[in-house]
PDB file of N, CA and C in Angstrom:
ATOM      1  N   UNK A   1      -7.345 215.158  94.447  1.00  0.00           N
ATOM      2  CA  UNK A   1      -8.255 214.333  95.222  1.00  0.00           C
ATOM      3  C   UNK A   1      -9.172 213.587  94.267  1.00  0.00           C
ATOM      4  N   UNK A   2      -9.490 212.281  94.509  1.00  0.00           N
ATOM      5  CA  UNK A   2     -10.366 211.564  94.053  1.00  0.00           C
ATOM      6  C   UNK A   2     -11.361 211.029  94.771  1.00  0.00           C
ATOM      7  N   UNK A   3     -12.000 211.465  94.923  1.00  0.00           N
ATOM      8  CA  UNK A   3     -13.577 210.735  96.029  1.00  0.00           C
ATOM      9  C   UNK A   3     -14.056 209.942  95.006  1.00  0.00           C
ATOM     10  N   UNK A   4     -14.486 208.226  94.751  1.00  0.00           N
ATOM     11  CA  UNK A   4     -14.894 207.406  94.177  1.00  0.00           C
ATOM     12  C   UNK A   4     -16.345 206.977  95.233  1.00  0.00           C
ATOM     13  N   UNK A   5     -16.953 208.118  95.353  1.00  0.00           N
ATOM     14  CA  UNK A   5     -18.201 207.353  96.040  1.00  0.00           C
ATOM     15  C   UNK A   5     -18.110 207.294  97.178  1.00  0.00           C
ATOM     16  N   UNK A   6     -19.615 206.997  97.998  1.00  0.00           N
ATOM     17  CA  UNK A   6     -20.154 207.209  98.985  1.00  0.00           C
ATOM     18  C   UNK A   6     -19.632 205.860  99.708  1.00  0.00           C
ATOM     19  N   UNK A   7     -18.898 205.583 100.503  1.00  0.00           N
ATOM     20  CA  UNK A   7     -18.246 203.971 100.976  1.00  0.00           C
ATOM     21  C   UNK A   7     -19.930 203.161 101.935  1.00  0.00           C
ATOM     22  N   UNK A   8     -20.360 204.530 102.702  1.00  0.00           N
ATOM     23  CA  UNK A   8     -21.552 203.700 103.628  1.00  0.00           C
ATOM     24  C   UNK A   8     -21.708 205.175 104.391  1.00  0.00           C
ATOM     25  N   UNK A   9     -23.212 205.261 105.076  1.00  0.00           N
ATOM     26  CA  UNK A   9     -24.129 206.530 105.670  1.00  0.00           C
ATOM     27  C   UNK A   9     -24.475 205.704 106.987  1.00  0.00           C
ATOM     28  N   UNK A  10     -24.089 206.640 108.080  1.00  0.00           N
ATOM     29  CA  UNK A  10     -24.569 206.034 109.456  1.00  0.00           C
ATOM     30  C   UNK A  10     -25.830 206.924 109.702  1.00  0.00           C
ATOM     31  N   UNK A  11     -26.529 206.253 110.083  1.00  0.00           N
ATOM     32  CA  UNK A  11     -27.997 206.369 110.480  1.00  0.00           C
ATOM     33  C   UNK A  11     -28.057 206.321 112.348  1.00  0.00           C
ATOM     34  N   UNK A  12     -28.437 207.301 112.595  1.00  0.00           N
ATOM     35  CA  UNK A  12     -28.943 207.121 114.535  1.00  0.00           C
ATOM     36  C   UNK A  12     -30.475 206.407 114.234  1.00  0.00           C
ATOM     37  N   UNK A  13     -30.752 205.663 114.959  1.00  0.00           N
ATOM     38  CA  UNK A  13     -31.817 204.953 115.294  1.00  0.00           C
ATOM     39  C   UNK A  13     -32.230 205.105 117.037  1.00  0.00           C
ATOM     40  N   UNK A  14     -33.349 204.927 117.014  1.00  0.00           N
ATOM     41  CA  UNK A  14     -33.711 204.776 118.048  1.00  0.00           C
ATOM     42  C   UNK A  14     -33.881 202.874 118.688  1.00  0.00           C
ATOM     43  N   UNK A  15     -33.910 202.316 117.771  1.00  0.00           N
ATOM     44  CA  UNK A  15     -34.062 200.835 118.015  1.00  0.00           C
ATOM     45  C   UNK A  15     -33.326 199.823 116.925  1.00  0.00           C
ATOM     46  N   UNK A  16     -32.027 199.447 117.416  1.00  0.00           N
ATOM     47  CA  UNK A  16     -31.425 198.804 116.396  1.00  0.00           C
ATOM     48  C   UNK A  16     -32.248 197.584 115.635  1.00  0.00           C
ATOM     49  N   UNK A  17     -32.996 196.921 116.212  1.00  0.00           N
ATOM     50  CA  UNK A  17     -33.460 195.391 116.033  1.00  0.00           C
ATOM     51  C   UNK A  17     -34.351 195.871 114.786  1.00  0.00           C
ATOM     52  N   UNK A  18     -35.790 197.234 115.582  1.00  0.00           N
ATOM     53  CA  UNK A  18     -36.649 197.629 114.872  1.00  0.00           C
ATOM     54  C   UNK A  18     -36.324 197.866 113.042  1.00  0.00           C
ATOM     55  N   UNK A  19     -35.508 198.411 113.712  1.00  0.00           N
ATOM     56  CA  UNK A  19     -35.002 199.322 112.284  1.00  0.00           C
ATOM     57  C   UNK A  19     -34.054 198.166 111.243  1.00  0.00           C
ATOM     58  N   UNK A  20     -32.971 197.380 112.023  1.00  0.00           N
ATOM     59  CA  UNK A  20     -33.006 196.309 111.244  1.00  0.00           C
ATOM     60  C   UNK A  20     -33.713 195.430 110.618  1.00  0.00           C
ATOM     61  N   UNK A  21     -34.453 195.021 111.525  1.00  0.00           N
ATOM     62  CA  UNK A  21     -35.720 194.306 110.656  1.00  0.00           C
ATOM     63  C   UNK A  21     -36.412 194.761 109.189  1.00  0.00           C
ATOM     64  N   UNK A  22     -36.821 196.422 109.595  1.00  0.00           N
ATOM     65  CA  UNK A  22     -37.032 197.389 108.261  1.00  0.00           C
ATOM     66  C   UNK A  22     -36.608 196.702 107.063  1.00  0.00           C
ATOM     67  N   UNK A  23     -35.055 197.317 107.040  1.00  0.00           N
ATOM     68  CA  UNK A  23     -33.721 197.123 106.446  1.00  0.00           C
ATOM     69  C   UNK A  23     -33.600 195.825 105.702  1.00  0.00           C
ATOM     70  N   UNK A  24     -33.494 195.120 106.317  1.00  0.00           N
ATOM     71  CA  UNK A  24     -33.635 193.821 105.769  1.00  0.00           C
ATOM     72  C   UNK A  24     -34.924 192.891 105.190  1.00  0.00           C
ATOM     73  N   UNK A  25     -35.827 192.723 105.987  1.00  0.00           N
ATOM     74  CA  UNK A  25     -37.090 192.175 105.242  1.00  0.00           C
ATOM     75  C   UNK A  25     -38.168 193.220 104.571  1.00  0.00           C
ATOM     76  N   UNK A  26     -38.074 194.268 105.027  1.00  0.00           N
ATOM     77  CA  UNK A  26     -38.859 195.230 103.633  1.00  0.00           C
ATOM     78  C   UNK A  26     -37.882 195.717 102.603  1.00  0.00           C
ATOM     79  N   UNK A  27     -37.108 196.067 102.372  1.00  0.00           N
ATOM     80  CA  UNK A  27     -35.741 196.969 101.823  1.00  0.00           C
ATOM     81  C   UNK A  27     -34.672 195.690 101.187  1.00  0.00           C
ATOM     82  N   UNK A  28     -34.564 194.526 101.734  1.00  0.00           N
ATOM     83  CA  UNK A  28     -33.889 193.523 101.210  1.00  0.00           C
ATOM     84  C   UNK A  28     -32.179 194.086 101.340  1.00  0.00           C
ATOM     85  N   UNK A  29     -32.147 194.568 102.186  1.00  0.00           N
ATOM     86  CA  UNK A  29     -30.377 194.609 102.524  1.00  0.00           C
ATOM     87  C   UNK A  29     -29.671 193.522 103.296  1.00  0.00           C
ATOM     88  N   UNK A  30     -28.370 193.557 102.865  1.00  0.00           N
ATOM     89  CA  UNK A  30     -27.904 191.786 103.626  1.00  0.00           C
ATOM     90  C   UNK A  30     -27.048 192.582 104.741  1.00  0.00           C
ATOM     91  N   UNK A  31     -27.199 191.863 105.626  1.00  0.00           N
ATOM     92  CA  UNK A  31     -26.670 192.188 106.929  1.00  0.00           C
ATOM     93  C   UNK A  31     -24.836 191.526 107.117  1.00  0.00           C
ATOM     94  N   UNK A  32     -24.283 192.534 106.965  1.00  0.00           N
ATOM     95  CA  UNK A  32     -23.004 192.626 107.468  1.00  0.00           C
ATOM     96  C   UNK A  32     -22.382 192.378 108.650  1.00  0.00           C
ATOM     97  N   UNK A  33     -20.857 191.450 108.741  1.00  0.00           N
ATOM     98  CA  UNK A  33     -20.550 191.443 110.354  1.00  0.00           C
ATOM     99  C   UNK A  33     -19.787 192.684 110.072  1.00  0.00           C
ATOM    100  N   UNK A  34     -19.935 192.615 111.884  1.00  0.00           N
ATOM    101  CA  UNK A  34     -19.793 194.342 112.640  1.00  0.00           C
ATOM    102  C   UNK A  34     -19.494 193.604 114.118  1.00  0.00           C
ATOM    103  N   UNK A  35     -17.827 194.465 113.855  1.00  0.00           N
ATOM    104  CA  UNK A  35     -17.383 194.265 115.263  1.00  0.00           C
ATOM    105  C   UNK A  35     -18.056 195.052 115.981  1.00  0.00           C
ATOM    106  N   UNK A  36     -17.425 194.455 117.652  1.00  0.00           N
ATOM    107  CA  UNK A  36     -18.052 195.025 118.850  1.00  0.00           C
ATOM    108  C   UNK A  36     -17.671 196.548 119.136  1.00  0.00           C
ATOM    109  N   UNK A  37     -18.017 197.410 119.121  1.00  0.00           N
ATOM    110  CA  UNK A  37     -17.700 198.520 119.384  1.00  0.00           C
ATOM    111  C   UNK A  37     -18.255 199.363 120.594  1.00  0.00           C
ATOM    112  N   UNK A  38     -19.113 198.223 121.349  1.00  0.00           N
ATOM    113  CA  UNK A  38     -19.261 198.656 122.647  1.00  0.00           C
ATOM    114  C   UNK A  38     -20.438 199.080 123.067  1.00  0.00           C
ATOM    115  N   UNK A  39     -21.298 199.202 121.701  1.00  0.00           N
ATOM    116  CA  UNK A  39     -22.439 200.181 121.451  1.00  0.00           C
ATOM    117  C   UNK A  39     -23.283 199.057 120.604  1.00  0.00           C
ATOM    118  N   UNK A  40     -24.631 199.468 120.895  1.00  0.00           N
ATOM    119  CA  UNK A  40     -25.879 198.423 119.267  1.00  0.00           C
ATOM    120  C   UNK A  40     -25.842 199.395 118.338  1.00  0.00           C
ATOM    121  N   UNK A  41     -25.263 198.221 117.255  1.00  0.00           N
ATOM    122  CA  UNK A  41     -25.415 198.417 115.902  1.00  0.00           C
ATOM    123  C   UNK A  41     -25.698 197.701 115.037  1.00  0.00           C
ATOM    124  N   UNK A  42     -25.291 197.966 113.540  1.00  0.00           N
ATOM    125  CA  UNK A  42     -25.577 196.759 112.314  1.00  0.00           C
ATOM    126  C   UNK A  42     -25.029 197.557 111.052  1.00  0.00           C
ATOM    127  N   UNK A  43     -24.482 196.858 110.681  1.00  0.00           N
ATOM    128  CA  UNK A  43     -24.237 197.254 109.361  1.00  0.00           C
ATOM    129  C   UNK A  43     -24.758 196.258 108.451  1.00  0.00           C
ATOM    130  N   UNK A  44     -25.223 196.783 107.205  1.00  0.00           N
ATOM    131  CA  UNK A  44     -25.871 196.018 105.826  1.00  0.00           C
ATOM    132  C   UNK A  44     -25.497 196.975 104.371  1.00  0.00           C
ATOM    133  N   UNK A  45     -25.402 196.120 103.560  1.00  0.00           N
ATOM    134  CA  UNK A  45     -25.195 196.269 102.344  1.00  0.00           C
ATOM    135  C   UNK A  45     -26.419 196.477 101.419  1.00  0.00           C
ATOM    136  N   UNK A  46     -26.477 197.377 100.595  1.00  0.00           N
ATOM    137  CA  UNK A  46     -27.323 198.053  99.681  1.00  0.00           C
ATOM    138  C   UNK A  46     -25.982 198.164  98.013  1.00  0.00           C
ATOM    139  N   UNK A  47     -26.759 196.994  97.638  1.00  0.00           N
ATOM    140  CA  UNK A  47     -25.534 197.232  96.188  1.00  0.00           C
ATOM    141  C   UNK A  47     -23.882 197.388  96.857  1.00  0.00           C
ATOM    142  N   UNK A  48     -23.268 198.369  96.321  1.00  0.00           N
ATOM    143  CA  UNK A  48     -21.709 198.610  96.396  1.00  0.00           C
ATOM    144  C   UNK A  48     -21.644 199.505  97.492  1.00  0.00           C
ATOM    145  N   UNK A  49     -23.100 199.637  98.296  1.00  0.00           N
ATOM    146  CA  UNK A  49     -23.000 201.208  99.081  1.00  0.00           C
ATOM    147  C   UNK A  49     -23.235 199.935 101.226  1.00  0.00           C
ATOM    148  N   UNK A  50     -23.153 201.276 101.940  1.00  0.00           N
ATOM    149  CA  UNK A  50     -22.914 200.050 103.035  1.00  0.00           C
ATOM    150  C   UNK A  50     -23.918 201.205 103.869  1.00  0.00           C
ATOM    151  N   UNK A  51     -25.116 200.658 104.825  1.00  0.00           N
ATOM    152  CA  UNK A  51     -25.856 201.442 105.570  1.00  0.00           C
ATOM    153  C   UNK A  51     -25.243 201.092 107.174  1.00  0.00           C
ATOM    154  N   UNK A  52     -24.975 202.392 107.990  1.00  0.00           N
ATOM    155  CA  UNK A  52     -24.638 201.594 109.199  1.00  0.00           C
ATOM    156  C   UNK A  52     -25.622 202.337 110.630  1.00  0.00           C
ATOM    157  N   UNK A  53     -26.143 201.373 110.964  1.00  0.00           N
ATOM    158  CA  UNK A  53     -27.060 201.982 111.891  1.00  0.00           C
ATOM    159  C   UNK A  53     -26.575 201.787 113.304  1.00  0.00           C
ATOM    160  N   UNK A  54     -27.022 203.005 114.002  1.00  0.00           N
ATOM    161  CA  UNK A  54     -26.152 203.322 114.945  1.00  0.00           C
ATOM    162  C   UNK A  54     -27.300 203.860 116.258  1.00  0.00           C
ATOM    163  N   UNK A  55     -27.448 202.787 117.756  1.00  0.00           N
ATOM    164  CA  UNK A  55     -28.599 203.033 118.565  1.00  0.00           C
ATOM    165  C   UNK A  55     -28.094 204.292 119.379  1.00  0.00           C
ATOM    166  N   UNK A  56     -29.226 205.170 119.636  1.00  0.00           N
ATOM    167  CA  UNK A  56     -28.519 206.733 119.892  1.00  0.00           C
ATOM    168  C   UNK A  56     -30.363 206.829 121.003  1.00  0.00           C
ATOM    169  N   UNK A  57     -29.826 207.238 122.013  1.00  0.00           N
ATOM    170  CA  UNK A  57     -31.538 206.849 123.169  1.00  0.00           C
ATOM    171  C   UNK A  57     -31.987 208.202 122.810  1.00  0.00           C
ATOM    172  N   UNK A  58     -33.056 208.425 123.198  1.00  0.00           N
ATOM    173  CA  UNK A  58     -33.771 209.669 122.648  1.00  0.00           C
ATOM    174  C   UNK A  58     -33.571 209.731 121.572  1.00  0.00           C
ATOM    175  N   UNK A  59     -32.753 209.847 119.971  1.00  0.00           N
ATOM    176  CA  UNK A  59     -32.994 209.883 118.697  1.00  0.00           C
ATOM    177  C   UNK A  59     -34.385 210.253 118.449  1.00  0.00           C
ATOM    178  N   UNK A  60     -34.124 211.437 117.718  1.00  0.00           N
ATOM    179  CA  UNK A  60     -35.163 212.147 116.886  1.00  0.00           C
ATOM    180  C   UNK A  60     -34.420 212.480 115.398  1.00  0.00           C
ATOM    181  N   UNK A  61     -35.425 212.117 114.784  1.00  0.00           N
ATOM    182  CA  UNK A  61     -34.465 212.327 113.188  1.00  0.00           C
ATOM    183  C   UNK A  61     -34.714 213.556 112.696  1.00  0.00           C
ATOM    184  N   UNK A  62     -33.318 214.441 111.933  1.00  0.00           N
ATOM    185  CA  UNK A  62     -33.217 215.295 111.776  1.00  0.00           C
ATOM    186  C   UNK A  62     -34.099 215.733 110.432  1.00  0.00           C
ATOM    187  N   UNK A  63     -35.122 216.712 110.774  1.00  0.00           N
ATOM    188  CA  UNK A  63     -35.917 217.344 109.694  1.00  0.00           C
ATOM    189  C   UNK A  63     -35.012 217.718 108.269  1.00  0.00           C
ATOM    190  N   UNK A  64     -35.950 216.836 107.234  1.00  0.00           N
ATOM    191  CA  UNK A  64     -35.297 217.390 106.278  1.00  0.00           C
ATOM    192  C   UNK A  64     -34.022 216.323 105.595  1.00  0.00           C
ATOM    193  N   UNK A  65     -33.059 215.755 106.422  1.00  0.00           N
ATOM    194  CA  UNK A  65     -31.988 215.462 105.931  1.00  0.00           C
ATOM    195  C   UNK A  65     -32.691 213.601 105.739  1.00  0.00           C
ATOM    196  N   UNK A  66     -32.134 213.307 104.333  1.00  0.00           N
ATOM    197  CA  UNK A  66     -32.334 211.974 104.010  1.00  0.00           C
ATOM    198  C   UNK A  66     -30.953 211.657 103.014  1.00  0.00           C
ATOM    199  N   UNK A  67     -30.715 210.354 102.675  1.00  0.00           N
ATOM    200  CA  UNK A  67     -30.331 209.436 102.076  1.00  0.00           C
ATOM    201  C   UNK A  67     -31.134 208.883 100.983  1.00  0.00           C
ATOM    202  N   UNK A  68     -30.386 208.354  99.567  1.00  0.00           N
ATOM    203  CA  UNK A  68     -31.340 208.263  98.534  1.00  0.00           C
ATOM    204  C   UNK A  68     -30.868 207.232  98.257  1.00  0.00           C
ATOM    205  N   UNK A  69     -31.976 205.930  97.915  1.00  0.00           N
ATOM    206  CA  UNK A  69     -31.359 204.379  96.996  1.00  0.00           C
ATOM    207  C   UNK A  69     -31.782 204.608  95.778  1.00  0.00           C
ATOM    208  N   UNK A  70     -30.950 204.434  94.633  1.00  0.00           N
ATOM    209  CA  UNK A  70     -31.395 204.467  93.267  1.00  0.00           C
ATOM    210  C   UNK A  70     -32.257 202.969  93.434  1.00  0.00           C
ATOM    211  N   UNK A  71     -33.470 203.075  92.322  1.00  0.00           N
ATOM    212  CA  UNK A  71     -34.717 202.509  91.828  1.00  0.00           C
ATOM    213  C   UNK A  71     -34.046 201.972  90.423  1.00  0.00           C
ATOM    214  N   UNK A  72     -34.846 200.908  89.690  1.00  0.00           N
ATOM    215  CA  UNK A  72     -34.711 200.722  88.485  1.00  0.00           C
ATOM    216  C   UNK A  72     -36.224 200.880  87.915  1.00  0.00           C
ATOM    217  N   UNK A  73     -37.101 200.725  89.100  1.00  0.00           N
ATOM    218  CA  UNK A  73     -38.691 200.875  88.818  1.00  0.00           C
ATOM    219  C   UNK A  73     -39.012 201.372  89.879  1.00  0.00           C
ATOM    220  N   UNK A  74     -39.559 202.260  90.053  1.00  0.00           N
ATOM    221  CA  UNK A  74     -39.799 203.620  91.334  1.00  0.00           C
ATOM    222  C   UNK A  74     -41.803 202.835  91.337  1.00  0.00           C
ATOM    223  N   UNK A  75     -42.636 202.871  90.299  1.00  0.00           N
ATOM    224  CA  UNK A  75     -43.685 202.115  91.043  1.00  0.00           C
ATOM    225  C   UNK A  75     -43.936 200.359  91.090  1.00  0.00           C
ATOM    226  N   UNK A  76     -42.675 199.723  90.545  1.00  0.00           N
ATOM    227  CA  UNK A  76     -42.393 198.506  91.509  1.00  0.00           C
ATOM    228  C   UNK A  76     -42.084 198.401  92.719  1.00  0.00           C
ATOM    229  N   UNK A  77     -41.599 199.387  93.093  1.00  0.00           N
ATOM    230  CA  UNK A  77     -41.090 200.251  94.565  1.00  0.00           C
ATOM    231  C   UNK A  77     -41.955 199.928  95.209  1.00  0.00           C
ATOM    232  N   UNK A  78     -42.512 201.011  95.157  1.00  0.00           N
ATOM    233  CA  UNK A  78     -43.754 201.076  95.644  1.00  0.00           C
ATOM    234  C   UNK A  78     -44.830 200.555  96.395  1.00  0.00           C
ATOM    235  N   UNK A  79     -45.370 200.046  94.843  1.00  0.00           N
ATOM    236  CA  UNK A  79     -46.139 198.248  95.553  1.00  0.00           C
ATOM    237  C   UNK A  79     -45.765 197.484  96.276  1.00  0.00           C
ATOM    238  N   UNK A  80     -44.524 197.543  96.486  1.00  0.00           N
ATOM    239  CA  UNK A  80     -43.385 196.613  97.099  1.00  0.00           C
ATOM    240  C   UNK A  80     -43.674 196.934  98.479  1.00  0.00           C
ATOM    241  N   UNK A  81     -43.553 197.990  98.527  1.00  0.00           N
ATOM    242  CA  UNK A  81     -43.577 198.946 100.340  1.00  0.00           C
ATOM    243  C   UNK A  81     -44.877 198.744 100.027  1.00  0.00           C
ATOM    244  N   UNK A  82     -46.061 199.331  99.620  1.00  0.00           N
ATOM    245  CA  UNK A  82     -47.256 198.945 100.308  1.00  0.00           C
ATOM    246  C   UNK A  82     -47.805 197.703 100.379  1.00  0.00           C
ATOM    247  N   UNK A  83     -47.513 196.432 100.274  1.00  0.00           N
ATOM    248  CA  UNK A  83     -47.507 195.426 100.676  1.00  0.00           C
ATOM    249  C   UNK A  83     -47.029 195.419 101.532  1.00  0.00           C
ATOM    250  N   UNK A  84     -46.082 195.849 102.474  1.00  0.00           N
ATOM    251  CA  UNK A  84     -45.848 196.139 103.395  1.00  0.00           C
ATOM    252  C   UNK A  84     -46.683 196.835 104.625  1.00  0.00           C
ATOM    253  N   UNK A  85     -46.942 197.741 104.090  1.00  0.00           N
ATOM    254  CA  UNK A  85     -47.670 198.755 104.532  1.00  0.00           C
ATOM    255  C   UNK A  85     -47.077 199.851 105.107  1.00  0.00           C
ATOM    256  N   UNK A  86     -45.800 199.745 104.594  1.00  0.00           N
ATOM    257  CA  UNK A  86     -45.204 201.133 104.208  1.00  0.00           C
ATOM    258  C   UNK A  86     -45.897 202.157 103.779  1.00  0.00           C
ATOM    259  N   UNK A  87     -45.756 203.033 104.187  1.00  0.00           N
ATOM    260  CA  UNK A  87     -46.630 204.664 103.359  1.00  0.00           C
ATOM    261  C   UNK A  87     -45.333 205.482 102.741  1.00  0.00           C
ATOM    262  N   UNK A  88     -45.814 205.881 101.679  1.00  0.00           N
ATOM    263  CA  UNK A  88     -45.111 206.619 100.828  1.00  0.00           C
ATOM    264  C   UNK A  88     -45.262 207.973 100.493  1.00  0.00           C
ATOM    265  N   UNK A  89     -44.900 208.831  99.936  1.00  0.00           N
ATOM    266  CA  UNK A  89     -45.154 210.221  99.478  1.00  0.00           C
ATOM    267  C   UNK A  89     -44.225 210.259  98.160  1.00  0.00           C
ATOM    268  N   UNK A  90     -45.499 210.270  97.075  1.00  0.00           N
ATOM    269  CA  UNK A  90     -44.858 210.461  96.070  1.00  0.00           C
ATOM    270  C   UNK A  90     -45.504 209.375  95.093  1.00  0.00           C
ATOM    271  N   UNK A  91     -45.065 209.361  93.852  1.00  0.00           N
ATOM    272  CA  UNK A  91     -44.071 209.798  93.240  1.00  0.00           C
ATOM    273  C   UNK A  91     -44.280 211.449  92.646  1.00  0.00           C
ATOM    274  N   UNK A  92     -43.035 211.645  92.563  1.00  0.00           N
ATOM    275  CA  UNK A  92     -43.033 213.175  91.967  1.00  0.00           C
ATOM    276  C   UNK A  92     -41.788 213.387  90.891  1.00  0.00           C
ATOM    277  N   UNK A  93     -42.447 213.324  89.480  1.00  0.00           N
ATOM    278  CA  UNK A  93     -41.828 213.782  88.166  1.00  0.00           C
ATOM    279  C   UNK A  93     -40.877 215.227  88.457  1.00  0.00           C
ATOM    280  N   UNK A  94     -39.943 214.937  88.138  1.00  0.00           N
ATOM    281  CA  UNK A  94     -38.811 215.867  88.127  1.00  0.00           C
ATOM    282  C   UNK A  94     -37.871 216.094  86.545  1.00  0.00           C
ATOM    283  N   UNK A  95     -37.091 216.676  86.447  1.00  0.00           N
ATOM    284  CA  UNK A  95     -36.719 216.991  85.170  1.00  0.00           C
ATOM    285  C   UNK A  95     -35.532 215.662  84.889  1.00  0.00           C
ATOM    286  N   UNK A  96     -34.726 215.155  86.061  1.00  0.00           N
ATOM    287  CA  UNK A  96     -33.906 213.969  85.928  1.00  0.00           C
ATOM    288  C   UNK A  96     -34.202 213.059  86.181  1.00  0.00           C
ATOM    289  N   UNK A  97     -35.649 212.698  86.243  1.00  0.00           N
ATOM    290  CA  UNK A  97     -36.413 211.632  86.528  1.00  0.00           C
ATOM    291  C   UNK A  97     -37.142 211.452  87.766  1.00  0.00           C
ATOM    292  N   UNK A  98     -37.467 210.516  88.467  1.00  0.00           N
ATOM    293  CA  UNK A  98     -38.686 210.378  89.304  1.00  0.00           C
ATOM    294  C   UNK A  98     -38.466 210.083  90.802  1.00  0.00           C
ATOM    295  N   UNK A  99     -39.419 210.560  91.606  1.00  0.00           N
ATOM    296  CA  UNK A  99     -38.709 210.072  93.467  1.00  0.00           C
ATOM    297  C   UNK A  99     -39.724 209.815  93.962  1.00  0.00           C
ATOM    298  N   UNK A 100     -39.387 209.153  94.996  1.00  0.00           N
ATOM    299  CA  UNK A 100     -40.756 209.417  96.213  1.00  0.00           C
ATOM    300  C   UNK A 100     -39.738 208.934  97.585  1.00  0.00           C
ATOM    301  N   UNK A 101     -40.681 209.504  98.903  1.00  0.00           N
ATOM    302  CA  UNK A 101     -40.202 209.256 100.059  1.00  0.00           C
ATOM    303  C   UNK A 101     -40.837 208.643 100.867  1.00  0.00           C
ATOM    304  N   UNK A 102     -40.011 207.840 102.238  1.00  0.00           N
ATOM    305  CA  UNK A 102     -40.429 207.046 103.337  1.00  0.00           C
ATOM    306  C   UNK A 102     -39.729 207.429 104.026  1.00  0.00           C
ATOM    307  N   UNK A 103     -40.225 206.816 105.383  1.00  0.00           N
ATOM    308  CA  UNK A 103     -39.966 206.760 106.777  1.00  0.00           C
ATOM    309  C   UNK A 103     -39.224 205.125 106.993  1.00  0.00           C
ATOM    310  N   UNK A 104     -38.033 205.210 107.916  1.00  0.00           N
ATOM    311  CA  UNK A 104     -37.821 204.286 108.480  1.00  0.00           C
ATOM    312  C   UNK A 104     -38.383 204.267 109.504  1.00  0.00           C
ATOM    313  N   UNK A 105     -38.750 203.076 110.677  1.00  0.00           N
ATOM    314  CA  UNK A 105     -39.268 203.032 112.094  1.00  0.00           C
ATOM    315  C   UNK A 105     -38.610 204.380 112.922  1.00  0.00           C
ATOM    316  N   UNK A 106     -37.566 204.463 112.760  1.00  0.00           N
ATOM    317  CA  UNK A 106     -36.833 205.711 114.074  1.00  0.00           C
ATOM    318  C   UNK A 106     -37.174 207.374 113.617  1.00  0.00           C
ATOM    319  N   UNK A 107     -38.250 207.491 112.166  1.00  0.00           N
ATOM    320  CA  UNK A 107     -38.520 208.151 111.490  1.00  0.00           C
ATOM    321  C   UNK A 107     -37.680 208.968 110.610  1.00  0.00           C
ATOM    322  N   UNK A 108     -36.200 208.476 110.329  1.00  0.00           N
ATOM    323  CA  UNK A 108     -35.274 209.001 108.759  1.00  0.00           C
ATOM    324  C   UNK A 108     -35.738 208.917 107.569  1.00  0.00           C
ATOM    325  N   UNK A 109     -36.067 209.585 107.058  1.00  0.00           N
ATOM    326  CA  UNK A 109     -36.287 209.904 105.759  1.00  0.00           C
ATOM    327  C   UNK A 109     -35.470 208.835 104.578  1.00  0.00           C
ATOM    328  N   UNK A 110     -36.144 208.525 104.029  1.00  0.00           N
ATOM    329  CA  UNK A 110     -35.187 207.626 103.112  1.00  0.00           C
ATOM    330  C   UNK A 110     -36.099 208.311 101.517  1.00  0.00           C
ATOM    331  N   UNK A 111     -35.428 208.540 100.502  1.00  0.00           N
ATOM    332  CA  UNK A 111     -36.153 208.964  99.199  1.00  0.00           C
ATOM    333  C   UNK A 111     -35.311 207.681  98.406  1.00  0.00           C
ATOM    334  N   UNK A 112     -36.473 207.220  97.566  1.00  0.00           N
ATOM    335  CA  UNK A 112     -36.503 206.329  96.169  1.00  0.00           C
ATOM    336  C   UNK A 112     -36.036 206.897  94.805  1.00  0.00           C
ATOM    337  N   UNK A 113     -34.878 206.629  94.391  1.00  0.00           N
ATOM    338  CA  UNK A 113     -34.360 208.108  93.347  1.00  0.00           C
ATOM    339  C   UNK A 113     -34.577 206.838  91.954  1.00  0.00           C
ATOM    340  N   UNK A 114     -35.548 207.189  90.792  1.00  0.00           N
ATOM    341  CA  UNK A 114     -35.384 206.379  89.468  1.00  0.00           C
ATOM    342  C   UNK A 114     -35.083 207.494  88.546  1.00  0.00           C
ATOM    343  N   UNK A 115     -33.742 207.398  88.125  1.00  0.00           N
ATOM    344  CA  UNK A 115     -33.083 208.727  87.142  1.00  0.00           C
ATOM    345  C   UNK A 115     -33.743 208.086  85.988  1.00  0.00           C
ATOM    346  N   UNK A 116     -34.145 209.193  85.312  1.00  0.00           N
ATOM    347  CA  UNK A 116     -34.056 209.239  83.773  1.00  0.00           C
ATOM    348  C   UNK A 116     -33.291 208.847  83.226  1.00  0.00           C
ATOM    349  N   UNK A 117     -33.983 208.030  82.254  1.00  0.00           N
ATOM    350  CA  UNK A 117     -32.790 206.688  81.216  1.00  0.00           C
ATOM    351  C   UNK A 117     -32.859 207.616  79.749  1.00  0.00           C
TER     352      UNK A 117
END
């Protein structure tokens, strides 16, 4: 077996539009076509990796479980989201380098991963 990587992570949302919006004008992901599948969704691109968000009613996000975008500058990050007014937690020095975490709107966890060079 060869697993070459993560192809794309589906995300439940509670509000496709909301959370797209996120995605795209804070986060800078390009929005992908996505057939009809009957259901609201979106898919977008993050580098070589593919996010696909998926509207699920009641959605509550699962404690604990997140998804990580590698950083090249974790407090360019940062500033970036609080211009936003994103809130963050973090950063926190680790032995393979540095993280911090956010909230999307539907409240998923997303962590900022800048590995040690």
């Amino acid at each position: 077996m060869n697993l070459r990587g993560v192809h794309h992570v589906s995300l439940n949302v509670a509000d496709v539009e909301t959370a797209g919006r996120f995605y795209t004008d804070v986060l800078g992901l390009e929005v992908l076509p996505r057939p009809d599948f009957g259901f609201p969704g979106m898919w977008l691109r993050a580098g070589d990796q593919e996010i696909h968000l998926i509207r699920v009613e009641d959605h509550a996000a699962p404690e604990g479980q997140h998804f990580a975008f590698r950083v090249d500058d974790l407090e360019d990050t940062l500033a970036q989201l609080a211009e936003h007014g994103v809130r963050t937690r973090g950063p926190i020095d680790l032995p393979g380098g540095r993280q911090a975490f956010l909230k999307d709107p539907s409240g998923n966890l997303i962590e900022l991963n800048q590995p040690k060079t």
